[in-house]
PDB file of N, CA and C in Angstrom:
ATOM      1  N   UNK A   1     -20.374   1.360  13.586  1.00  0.00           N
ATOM      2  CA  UNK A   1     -19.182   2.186  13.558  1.00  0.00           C
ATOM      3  C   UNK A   1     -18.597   2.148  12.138  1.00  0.00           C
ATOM      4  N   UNK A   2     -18.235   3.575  11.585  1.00  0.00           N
ATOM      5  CA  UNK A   2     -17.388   3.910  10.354  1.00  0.00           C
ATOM      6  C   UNK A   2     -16.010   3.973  11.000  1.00  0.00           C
ATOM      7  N   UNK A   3     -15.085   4.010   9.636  1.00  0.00           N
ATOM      8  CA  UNK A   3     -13.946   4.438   9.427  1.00  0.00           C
ATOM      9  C   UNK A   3     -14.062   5.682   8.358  1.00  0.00           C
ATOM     10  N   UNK A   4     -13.224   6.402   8.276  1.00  0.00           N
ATOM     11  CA  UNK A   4     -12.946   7.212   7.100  1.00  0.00           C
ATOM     12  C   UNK A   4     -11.718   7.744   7.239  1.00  0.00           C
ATOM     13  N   UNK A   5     -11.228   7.505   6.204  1.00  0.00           N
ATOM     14  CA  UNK A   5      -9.582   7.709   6.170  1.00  0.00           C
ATOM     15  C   UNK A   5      -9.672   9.198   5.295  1.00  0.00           C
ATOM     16  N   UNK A   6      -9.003  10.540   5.399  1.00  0.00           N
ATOM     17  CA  UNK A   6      -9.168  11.698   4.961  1.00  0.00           C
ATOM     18  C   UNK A   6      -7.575  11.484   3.940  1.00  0.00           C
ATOM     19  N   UNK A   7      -7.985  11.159   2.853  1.00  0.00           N
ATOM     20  CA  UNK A   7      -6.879  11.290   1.610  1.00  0.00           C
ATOM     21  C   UNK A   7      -6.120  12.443   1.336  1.00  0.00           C
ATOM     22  N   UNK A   8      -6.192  13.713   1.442  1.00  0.00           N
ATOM     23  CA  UNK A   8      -5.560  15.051   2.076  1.00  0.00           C
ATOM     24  C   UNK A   8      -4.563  15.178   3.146  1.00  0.00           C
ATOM     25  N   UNK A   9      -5.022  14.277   4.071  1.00  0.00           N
ATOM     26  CA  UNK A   9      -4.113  13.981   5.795  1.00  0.00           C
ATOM     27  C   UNK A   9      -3.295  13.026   5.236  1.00  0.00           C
ATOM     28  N   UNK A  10      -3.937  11.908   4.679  1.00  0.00           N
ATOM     29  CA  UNK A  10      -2.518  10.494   4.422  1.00  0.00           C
ATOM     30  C   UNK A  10      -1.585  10.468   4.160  1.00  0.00           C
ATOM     31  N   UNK A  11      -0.288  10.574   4.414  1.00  0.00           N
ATOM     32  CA  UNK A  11       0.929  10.634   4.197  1.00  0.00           C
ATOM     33  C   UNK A  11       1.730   9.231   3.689  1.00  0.00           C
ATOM     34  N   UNK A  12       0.894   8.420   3.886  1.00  0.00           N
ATOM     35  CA  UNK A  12       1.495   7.089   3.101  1.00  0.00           C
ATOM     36  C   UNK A  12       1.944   6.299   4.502  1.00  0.00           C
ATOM     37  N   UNK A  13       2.123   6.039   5.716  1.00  0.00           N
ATOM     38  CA  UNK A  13       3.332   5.701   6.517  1.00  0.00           C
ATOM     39  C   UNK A  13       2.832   4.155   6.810  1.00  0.00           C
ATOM     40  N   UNK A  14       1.118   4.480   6.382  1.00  0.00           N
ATOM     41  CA  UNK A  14       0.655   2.592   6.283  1.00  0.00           C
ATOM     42  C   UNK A  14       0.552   2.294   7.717  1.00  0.00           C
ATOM     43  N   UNK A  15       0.618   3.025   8.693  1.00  0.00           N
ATOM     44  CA  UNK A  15       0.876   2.028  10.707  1.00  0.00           C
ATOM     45  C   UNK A  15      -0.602   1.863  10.153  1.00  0.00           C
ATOM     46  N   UNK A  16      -1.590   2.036   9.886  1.00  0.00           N
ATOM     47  CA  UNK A  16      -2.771   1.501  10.004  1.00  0.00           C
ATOM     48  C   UNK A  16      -2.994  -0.174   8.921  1.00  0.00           C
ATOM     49  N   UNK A  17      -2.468   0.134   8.108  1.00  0.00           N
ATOM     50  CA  UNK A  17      -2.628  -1.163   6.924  1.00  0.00           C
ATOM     51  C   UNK A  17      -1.835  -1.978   7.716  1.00  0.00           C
ATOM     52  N   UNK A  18      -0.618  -1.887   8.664  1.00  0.00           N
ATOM     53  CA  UNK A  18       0.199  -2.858   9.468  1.00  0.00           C
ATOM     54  C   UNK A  18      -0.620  -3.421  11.032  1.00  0.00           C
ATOM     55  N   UNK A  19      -1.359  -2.698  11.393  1.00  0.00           N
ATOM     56  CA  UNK A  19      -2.336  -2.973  12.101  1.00  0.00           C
ATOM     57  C   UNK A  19      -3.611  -3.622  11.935  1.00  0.00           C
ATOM     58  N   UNK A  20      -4.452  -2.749  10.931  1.00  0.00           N
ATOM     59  CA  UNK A  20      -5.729  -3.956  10.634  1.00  0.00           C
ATOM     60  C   UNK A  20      -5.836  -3.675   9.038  1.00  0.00           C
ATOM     61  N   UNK A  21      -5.116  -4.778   8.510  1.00  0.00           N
ATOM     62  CA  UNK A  21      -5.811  -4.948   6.791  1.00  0.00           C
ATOM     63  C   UNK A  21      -6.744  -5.765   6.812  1.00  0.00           C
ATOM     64  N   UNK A  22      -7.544  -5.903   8.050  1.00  0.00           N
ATOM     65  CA  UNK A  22      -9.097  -6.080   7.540  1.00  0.00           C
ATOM     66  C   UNK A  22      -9.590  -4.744   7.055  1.00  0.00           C
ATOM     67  N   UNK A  23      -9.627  -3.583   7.718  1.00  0.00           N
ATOM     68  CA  UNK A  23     -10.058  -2.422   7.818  1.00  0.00           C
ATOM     69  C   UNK A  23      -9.873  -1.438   6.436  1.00  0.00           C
ATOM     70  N   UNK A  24      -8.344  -1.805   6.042  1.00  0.00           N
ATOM     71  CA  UNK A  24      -7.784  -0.232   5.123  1.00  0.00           C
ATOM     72  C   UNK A  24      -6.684  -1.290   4.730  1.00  0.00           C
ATOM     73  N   UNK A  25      -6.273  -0.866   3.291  1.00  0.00           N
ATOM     74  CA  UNK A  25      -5.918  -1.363   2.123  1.00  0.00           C
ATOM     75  C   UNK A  25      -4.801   0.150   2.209  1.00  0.00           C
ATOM     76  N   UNK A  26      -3.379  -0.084   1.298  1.00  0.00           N
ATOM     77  CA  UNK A  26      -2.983   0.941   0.712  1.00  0.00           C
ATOM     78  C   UNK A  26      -2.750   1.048  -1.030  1.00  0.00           C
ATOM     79  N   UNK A  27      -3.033   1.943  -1.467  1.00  0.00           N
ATOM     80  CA  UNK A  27      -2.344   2.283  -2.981  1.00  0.00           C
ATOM     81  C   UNK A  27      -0.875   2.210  -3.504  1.00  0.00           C
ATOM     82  N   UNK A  28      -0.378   2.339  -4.282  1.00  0.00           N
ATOM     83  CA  UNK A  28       0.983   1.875  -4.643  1.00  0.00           C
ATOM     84  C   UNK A  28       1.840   2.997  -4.046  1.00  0.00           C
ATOM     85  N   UNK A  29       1.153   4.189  -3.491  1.00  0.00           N
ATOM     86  CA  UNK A  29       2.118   5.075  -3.042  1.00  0.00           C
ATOM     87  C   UNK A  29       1.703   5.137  -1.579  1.00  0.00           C
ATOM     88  N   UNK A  30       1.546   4.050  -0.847  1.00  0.00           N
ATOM     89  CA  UNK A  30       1.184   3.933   0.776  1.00  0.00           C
ATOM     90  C   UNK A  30       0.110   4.703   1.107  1.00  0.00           C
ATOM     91  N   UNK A  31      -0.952   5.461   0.470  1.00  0.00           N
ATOM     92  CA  UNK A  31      -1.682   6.411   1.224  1.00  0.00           C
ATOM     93  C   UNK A  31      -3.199   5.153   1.276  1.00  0.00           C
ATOM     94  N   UNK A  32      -3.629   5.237   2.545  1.00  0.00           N
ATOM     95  CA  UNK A  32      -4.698   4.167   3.237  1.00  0.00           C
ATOM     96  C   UNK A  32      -5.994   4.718   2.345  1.00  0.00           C
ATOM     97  N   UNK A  33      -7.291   3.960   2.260  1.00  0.00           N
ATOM     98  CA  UNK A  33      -8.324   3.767   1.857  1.00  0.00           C
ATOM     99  C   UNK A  33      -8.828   2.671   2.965  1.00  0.00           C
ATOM    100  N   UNK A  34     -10.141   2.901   3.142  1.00  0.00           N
ATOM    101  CA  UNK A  34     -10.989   2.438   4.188  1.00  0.00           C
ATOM    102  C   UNK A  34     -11.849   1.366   2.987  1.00  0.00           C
ATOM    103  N   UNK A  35     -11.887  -0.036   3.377  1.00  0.00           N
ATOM    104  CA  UNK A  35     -12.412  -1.732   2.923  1.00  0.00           C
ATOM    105  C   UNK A  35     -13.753  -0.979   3.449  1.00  0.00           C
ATOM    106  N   UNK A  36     -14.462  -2.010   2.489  1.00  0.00           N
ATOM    107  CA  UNK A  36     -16.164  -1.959   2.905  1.00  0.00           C
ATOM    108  C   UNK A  36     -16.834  -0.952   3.252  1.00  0.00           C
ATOM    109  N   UNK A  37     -16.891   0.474   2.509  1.00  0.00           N
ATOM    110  CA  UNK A  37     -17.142   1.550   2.510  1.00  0.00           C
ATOM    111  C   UNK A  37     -17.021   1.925   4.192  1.00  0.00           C
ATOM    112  N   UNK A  38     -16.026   1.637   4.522  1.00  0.00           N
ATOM    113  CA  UNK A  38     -15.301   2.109   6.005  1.00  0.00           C
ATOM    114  C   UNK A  38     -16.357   1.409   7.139  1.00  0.00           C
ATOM    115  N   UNK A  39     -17.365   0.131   7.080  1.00  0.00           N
ATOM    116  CA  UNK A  39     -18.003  -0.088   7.902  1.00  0.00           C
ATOM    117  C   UNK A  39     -17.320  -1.454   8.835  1.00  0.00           C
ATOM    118  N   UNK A  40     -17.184  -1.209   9.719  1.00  0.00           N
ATOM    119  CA  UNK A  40     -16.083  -1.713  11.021  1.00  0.00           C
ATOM    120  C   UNK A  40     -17.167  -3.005  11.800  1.00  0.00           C
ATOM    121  N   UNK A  41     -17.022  -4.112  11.404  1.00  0.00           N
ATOM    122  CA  UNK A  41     -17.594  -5.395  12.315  1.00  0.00           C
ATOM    123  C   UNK A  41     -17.082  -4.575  13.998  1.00  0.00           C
ATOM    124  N   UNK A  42     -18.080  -5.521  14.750  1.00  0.00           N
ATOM    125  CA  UNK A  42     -18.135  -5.265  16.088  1.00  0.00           C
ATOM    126  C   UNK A  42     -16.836  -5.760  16.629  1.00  0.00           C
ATOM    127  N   UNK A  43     -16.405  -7.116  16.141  1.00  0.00           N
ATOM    128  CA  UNK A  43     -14.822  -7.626  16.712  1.00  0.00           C
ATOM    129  C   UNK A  43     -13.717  -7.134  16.589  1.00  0.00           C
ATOM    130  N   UNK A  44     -14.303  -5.786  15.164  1.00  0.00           N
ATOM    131  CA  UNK A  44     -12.732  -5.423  14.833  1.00  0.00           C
ATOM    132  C   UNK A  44     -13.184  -3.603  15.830  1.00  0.00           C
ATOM    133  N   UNK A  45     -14.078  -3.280  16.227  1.00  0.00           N
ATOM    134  CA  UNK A  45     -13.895  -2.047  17.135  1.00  0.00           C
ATOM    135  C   UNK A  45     -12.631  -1.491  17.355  1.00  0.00           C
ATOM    136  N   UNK A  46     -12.854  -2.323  18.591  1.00  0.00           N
ATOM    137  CA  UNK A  46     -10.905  -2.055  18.852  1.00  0.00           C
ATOM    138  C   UNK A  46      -9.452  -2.032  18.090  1.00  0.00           C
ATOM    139  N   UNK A  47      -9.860  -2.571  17.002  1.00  0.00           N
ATOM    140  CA  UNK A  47      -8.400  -2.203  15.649  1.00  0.00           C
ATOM    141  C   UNK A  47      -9.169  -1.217  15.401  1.00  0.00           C
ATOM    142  N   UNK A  48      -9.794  -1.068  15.157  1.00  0.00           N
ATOM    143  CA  UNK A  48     -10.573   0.494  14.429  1.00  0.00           C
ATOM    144  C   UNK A  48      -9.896   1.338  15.293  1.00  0.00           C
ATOM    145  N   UNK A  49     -10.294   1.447  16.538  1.00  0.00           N
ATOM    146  CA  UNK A  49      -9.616   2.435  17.885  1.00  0.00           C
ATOM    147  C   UNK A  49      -7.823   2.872  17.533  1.00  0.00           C
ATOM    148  N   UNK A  50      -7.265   1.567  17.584  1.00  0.00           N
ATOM    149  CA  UNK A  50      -6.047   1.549  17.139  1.00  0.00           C
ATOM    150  C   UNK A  50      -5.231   2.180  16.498  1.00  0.00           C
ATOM    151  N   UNK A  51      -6.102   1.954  14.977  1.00  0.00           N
ATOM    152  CA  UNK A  51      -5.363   2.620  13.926  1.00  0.00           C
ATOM    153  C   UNK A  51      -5.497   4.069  13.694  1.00  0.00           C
ATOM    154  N   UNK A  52      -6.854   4.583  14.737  1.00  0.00           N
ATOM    155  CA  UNK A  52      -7.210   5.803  14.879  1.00  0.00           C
ATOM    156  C   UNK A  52      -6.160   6.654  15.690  1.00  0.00           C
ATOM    157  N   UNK A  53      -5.707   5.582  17.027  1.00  0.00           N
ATOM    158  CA  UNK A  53      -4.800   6.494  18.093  1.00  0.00           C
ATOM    159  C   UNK A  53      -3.431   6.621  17.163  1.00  0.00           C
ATOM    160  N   UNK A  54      -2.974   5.472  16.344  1.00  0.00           N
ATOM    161  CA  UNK A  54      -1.700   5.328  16.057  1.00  0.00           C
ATOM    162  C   UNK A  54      -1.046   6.142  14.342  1.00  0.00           C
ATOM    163  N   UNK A  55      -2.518   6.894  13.941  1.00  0.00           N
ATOM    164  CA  UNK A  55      -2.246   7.684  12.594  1.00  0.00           C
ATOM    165  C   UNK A  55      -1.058   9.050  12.733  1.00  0.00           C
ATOM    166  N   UNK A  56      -0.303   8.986  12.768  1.00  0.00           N
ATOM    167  CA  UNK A  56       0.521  10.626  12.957  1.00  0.00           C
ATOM    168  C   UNK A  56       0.204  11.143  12.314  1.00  0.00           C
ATOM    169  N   UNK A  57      -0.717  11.302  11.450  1.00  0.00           N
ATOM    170  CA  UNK A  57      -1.518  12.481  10.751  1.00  0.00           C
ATOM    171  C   UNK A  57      -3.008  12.884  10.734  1.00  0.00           C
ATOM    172  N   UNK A  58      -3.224  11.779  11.776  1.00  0.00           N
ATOM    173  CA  UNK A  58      -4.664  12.081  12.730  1.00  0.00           C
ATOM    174  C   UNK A  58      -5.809  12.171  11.428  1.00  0.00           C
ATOM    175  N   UNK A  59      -5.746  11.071  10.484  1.00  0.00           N
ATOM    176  CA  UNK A  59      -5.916  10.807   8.964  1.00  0.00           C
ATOM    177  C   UNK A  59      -7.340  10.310   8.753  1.00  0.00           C
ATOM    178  N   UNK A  60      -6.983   9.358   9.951  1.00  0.00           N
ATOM    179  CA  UNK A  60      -8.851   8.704  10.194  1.00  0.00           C
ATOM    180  C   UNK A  60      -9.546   9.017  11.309  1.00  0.00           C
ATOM    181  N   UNK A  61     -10.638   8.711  11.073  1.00  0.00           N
ATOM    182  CA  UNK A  61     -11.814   9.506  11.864  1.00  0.00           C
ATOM    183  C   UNK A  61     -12.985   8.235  12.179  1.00  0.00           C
ATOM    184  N   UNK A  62     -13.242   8.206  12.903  1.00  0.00           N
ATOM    185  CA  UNK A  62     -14.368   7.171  13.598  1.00  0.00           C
ATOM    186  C   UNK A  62     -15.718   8.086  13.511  1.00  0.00           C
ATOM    187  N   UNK A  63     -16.676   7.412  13.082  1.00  0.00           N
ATOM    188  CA  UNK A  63     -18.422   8.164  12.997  1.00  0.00           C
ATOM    189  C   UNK A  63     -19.242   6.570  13.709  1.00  0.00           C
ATOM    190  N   UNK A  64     -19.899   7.029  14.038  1.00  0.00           N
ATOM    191  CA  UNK A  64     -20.516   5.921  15.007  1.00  0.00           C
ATOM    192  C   UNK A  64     -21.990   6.613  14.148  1.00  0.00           C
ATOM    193  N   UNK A  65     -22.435   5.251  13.507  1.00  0.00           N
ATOM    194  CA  UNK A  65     -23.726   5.036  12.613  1.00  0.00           C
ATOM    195  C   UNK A  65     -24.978   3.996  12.762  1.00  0.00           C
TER     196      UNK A  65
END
């Protein structure tokens, strides 16, 4: 499983970096970037899920690889 955070959608609001900063890191102006070219350990699945349901700008995207 990927992450990919769409830098266009990010609005900065970070609920994902407050959820899993294993996953996504933010820049000095809050907009998320996806750790480890967005590749998601099996334990963290479910934060992956998470930060996916909880984006209000529907920012990240899950690809199953």
């Amino acid at each position: 499983m990927r992450i990919k955070v769409d830098a266009e959608k990010c609005e900065g609001h970070s609920r994902c970096y407050s959820l899993a900063p294993e996953l996504v890191d933010v820049d000095d102006l809050g907009n998320a970037f996806e750790l480890n070219d967005g590749e998601v350990p099996p334990e963290l699945e479910d934060r992956a899920r998470l930060i996916v349901d909880n984006c209000p700008e529907f920012a990240i995207l899950i690809t199953e690889e």
